[in-house]
PDB file of N, CA and C in Angstrom:
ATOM      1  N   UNK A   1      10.533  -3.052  -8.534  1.00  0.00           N
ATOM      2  CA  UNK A   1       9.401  -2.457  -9.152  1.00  0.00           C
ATOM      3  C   UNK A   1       9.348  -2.761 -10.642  1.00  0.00           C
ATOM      4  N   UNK A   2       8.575  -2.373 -11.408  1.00  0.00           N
ATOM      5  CA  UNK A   2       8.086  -2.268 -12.995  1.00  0.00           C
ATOM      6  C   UNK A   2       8.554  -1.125 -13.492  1.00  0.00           C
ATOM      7  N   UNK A   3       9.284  -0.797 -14.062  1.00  0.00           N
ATOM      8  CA  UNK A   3      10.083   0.195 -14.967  1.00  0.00           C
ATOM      9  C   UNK A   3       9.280  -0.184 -16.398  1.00  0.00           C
ATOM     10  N   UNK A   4       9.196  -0.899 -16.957  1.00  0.00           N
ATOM     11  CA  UNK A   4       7.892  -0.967 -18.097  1.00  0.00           C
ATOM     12  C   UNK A   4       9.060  -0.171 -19.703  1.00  0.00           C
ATOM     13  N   UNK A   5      10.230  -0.096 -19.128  1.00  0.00           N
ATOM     14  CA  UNK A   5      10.874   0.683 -20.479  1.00  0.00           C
ATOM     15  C   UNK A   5      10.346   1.056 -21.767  1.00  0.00           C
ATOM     16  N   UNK A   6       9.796   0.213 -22.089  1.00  0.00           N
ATOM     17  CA  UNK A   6       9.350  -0.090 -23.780  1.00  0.00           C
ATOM     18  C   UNK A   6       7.876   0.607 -24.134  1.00  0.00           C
ATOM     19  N   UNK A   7       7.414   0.603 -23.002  1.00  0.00           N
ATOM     20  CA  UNK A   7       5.974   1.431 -22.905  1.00  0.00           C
ATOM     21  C   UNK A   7       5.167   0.689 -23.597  1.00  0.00           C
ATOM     22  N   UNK A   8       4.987  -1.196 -23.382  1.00  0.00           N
ATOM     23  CA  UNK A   8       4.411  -1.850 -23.820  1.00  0.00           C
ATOM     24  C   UNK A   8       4.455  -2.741 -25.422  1.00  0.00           C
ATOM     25  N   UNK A   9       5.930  -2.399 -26.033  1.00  0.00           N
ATOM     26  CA  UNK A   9       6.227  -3.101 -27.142  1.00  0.00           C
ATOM     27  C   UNK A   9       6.755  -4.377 -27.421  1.00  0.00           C
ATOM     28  N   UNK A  10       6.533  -5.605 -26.397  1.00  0.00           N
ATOM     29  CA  UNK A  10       7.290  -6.332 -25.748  1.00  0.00           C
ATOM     30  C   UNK A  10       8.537  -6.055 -26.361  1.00  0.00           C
ATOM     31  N   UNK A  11       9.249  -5.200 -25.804  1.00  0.00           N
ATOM     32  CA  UNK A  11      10.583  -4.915 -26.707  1.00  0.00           C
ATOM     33  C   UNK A  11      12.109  -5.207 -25.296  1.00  0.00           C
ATOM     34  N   UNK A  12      11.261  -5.042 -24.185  1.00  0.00           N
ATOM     35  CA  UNK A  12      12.288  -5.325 -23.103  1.00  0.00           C
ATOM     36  C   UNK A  12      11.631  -5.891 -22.198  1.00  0.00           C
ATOM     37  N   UNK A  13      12.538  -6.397 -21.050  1.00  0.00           N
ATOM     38  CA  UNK A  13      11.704  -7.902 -20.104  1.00  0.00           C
ATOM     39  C   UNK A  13      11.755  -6.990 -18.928  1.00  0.00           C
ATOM     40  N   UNK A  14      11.128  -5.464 -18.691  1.00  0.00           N
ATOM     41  CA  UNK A  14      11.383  -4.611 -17.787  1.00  0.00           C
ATOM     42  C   UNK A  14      10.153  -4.791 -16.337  1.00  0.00           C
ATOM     43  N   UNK A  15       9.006  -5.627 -17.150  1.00  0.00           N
ATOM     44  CA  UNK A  15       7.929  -5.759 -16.736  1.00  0.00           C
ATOM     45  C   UNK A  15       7.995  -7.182 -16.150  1.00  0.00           C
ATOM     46  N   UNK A  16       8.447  -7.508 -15.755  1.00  0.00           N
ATOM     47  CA  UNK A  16       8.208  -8.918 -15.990  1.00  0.00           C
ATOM     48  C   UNK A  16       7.944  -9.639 -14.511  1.00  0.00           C
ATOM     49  N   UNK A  17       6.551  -9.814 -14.561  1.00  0.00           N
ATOM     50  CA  UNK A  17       5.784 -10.461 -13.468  1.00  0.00           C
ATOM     51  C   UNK A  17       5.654 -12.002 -13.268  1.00  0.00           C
ATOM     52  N   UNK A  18       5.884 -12.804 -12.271  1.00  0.00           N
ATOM     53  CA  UNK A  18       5.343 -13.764 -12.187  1.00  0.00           C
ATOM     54  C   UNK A  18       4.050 -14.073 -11.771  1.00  0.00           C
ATOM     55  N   UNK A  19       2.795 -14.952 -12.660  1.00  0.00           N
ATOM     56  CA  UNK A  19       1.389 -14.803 -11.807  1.00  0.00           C
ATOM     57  C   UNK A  19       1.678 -16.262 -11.660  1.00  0.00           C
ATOM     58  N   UNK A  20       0.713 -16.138 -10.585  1.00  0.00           N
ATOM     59  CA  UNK A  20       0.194 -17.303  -9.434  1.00  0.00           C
ATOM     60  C   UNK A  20      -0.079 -18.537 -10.774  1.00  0.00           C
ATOM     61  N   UNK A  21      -0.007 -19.647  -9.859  1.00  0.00           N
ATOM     62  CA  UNK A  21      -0.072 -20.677 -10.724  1.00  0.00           C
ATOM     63  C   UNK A  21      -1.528 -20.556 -11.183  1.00  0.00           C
ATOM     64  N   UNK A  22      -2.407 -20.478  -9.951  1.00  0.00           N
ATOM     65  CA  UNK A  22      -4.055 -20.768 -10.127  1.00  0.00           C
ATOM     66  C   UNK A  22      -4.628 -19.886 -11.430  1.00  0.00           C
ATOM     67  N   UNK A  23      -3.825 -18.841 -11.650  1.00  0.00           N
ATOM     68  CA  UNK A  23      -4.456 -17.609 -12.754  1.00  0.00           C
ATOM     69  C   UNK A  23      -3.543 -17.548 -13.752  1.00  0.00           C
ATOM     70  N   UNK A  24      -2.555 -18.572 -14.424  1.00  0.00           N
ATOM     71  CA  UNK A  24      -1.398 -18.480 -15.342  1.00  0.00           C
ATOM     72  C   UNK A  24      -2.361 -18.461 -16.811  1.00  0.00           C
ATOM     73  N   UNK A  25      -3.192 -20.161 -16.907  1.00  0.00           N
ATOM     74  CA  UNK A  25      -4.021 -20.040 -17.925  1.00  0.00           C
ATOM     75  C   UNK A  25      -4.568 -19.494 -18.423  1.00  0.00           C
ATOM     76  N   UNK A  26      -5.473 -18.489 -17.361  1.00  0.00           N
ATOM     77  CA  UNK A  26      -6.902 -17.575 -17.438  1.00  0.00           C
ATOM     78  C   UNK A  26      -5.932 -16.614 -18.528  1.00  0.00           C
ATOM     79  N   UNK A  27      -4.233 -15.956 -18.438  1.00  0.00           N
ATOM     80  CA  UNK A  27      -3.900 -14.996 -18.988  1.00  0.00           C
ATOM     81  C   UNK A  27      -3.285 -15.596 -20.387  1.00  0.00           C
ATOM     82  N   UNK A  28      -3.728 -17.042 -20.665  1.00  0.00           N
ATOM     83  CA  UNK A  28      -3.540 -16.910 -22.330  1.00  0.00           C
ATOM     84  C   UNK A  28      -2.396 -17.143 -22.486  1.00  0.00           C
ATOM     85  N   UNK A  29      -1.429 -17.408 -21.879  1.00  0.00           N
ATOM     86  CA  UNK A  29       0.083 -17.695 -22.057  1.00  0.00           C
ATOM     87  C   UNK A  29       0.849 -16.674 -23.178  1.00  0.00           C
ATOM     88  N   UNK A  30       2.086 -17.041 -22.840  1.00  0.00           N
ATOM     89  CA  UNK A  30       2.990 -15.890 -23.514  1.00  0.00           C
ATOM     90  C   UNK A  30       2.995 -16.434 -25.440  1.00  0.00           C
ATOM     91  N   UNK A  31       3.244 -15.280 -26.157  1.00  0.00           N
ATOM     92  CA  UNK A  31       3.327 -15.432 -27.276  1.00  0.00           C
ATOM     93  C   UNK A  31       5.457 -15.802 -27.430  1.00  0.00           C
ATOM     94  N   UNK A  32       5.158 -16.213 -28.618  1.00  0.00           N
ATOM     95  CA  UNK A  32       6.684 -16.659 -28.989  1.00  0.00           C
ATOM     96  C   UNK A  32       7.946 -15.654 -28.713  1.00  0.00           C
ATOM     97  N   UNK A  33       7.275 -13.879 -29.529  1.00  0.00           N
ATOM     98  CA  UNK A  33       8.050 -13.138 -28.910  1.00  0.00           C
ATOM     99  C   UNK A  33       8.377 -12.954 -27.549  1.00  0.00           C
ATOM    100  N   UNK A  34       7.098 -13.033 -26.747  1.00  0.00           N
ATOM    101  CA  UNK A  34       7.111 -12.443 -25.446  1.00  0.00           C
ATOM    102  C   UNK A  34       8.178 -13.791 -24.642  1.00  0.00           C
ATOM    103  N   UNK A  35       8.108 -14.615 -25.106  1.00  0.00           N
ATOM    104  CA  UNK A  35       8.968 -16.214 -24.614  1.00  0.00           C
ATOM    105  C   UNK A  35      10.222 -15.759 -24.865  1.00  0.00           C
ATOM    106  N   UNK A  36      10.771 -14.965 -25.936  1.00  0.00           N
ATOM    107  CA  UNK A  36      12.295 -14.607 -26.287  1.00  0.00           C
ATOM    108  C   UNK A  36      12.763 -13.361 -25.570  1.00  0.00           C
ATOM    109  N   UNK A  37      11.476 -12.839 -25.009  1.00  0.00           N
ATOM    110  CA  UNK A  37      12.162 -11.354 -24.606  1.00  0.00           C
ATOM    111  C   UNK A  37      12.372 -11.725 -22.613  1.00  0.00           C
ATOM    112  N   UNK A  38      11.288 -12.723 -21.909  1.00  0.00           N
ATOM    113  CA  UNK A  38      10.989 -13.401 -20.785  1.00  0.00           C
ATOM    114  C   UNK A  38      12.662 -13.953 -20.769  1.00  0.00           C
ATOM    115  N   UNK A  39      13.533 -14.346 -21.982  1.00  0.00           N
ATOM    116  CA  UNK A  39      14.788 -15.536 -21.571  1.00  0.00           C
ATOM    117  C   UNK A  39      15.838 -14.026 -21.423  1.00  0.00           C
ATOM    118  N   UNK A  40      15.363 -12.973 -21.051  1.00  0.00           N
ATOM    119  CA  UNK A  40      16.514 -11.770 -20.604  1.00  0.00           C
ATOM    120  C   UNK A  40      16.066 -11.387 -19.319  1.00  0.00           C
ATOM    121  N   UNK A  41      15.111 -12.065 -18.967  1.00  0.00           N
ATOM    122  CA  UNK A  41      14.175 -11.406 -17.527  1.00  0.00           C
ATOM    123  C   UNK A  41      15.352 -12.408 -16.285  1.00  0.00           C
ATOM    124  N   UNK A  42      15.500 -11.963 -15.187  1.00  0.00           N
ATOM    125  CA  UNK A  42      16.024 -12.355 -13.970  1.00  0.00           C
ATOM    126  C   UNK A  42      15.084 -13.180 -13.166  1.00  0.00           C
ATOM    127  N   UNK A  43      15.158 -14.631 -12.335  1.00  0.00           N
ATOM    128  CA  UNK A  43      13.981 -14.829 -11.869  1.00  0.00           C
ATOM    129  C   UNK A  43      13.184 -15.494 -12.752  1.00  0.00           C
ATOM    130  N   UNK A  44      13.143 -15.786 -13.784  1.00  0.00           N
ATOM    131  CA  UNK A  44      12.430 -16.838 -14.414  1.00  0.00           C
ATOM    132  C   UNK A  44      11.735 -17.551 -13.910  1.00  0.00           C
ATOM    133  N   UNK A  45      10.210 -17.818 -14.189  1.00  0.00           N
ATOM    134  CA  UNK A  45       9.721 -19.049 -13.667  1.00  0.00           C
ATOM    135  C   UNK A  45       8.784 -19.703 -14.710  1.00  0.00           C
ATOM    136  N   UNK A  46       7.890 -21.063 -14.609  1.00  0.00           N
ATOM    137  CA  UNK A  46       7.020 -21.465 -15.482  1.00  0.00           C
ATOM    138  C   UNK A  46       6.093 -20.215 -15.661  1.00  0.00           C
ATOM    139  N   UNK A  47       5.450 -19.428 -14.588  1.00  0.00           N
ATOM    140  CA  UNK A  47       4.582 -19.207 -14.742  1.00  0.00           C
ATOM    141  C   UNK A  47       4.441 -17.605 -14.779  1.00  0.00           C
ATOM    142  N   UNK A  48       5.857 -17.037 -15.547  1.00  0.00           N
ATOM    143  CA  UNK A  48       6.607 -15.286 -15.901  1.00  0.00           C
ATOM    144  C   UNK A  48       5.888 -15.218 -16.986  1.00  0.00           C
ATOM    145  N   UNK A  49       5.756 -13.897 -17.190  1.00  0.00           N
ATOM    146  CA  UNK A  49       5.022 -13.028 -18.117  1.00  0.00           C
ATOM    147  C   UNK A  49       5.427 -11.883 -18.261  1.00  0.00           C
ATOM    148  N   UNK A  50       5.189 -11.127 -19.042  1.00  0.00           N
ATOM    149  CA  UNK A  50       5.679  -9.548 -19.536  1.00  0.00           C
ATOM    150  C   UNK A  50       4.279  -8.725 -18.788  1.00  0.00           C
ATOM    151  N   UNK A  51       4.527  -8.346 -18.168  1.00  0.00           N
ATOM    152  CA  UNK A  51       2.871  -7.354 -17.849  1.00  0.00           C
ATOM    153  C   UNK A  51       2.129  -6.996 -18.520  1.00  0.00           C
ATOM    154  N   UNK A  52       2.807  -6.205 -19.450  1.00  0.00           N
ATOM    155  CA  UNK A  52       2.617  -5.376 -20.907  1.00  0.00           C
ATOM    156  C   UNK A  52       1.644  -6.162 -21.482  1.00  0.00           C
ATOM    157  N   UNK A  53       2.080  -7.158 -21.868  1.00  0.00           N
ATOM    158  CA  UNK A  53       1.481  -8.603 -22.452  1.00  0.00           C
ATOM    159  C   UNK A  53       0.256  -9.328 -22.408  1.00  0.00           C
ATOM    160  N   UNK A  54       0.258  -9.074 -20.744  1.00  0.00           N
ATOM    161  CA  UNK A  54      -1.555  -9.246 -20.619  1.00  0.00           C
ATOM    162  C   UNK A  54      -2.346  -8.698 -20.455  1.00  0.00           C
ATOM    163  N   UNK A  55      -3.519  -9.186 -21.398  1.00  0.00           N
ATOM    164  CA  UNK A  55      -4.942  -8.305 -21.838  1.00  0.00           C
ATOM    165  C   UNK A  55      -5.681  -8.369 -21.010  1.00  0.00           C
ATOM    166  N   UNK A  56      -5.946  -7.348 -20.168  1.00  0.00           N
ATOM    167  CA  UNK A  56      -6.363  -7.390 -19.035  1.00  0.00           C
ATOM    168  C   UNK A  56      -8.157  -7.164 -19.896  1.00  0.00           C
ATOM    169  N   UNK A  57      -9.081  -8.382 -18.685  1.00  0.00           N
ATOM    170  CA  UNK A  57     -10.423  -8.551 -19.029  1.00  0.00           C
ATOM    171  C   UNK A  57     -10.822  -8.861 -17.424  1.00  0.00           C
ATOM    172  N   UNK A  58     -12.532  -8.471 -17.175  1.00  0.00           N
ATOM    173  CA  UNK A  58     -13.123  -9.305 -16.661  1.00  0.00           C
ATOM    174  C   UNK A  58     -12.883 -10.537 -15.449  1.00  0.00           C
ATOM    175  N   UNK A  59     -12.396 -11.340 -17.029  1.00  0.00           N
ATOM    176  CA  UNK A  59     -11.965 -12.607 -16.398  1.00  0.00           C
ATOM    177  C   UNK A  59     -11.131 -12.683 -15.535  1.00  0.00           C
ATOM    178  N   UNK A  60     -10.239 -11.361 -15.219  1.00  0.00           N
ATOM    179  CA  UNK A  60      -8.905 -11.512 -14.654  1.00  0.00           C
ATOM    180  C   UNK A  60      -8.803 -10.386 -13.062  1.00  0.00           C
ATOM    181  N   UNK A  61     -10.026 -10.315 -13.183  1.00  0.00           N
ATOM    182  CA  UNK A  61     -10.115  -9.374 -11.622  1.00  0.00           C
ATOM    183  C   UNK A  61      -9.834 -10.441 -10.583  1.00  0.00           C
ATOM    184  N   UNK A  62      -8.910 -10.272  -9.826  1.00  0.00           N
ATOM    185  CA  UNK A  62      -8.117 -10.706  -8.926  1.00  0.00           C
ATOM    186  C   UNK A  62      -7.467 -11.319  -9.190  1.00  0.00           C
ATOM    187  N   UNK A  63      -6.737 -10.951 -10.491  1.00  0.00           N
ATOM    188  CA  UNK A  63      -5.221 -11.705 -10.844  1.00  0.00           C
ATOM    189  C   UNK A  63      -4.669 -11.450  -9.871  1.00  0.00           C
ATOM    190  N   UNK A  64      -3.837 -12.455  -9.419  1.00  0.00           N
ATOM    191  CA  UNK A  64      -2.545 -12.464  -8.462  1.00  0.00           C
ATOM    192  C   UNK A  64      -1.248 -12.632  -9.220  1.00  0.00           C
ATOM    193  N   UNK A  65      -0.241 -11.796  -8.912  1.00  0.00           N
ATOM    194  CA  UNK A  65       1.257 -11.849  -9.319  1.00  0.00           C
ATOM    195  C   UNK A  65       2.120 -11.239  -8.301  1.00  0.00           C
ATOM    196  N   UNK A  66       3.399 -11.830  -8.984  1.00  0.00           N
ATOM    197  CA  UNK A  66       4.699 -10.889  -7.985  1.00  0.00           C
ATOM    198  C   UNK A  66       5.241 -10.125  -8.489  1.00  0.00           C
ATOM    199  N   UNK A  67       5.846  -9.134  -8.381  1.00  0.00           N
ATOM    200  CA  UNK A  67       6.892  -8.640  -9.075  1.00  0.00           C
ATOM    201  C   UNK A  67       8.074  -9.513  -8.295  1.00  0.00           C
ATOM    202  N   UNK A  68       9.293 -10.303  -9.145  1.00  0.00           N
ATOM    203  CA  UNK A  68      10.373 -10.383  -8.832  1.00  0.00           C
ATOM    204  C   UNK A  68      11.378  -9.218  -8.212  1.00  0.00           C
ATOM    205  N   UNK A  69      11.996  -9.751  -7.180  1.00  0.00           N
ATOM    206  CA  UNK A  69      13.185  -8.862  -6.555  1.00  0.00           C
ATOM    207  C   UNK A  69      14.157  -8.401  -7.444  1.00  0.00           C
ATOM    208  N   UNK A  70      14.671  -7.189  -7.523  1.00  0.00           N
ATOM    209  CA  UNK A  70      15.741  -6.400  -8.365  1.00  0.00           C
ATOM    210  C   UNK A  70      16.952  -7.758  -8.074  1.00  0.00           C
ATOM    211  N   UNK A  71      17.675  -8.320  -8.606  1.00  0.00           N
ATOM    212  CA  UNK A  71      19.324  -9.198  -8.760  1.00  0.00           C
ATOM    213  C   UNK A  71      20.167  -8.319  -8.301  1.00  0.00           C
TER     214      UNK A  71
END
């Protein structure tokens, strides 16, 4: 699940979703911090993100993601 610790400060990788390749762009890609806090996340992939992180719009109704499995 999403434990979200930080309550949205990218301050921990508690959130950390992978979205679908087809909808990675639409979310604007990760900022530099959010790239340093993603290299403590489990499960890594090209296309991981912080939840927190994305600005959810419009554009993004029927984002698809996973949550990664607990390690």
């Amino acid at each position: 699940g999403i434990d979200a610790d930080c309550g949205g400060e990218c301050s921990c990788a508690t959130c950390h979703v992978i979205v679908d390749p087809d909808w990675f762009a639409k979310t604007g890609g990760p900022s530099e911090d959010e790239e340093d806090m993603l290299d403590l996340a489990f499960g890594l992939t090209e296309t991981s993100r912080l939840g927190c992180q994305i600005e959810m719009s419009d554009a993004l109704d029927g984002l698809r993601l996973t949550v990664p499995e607990d390690m």
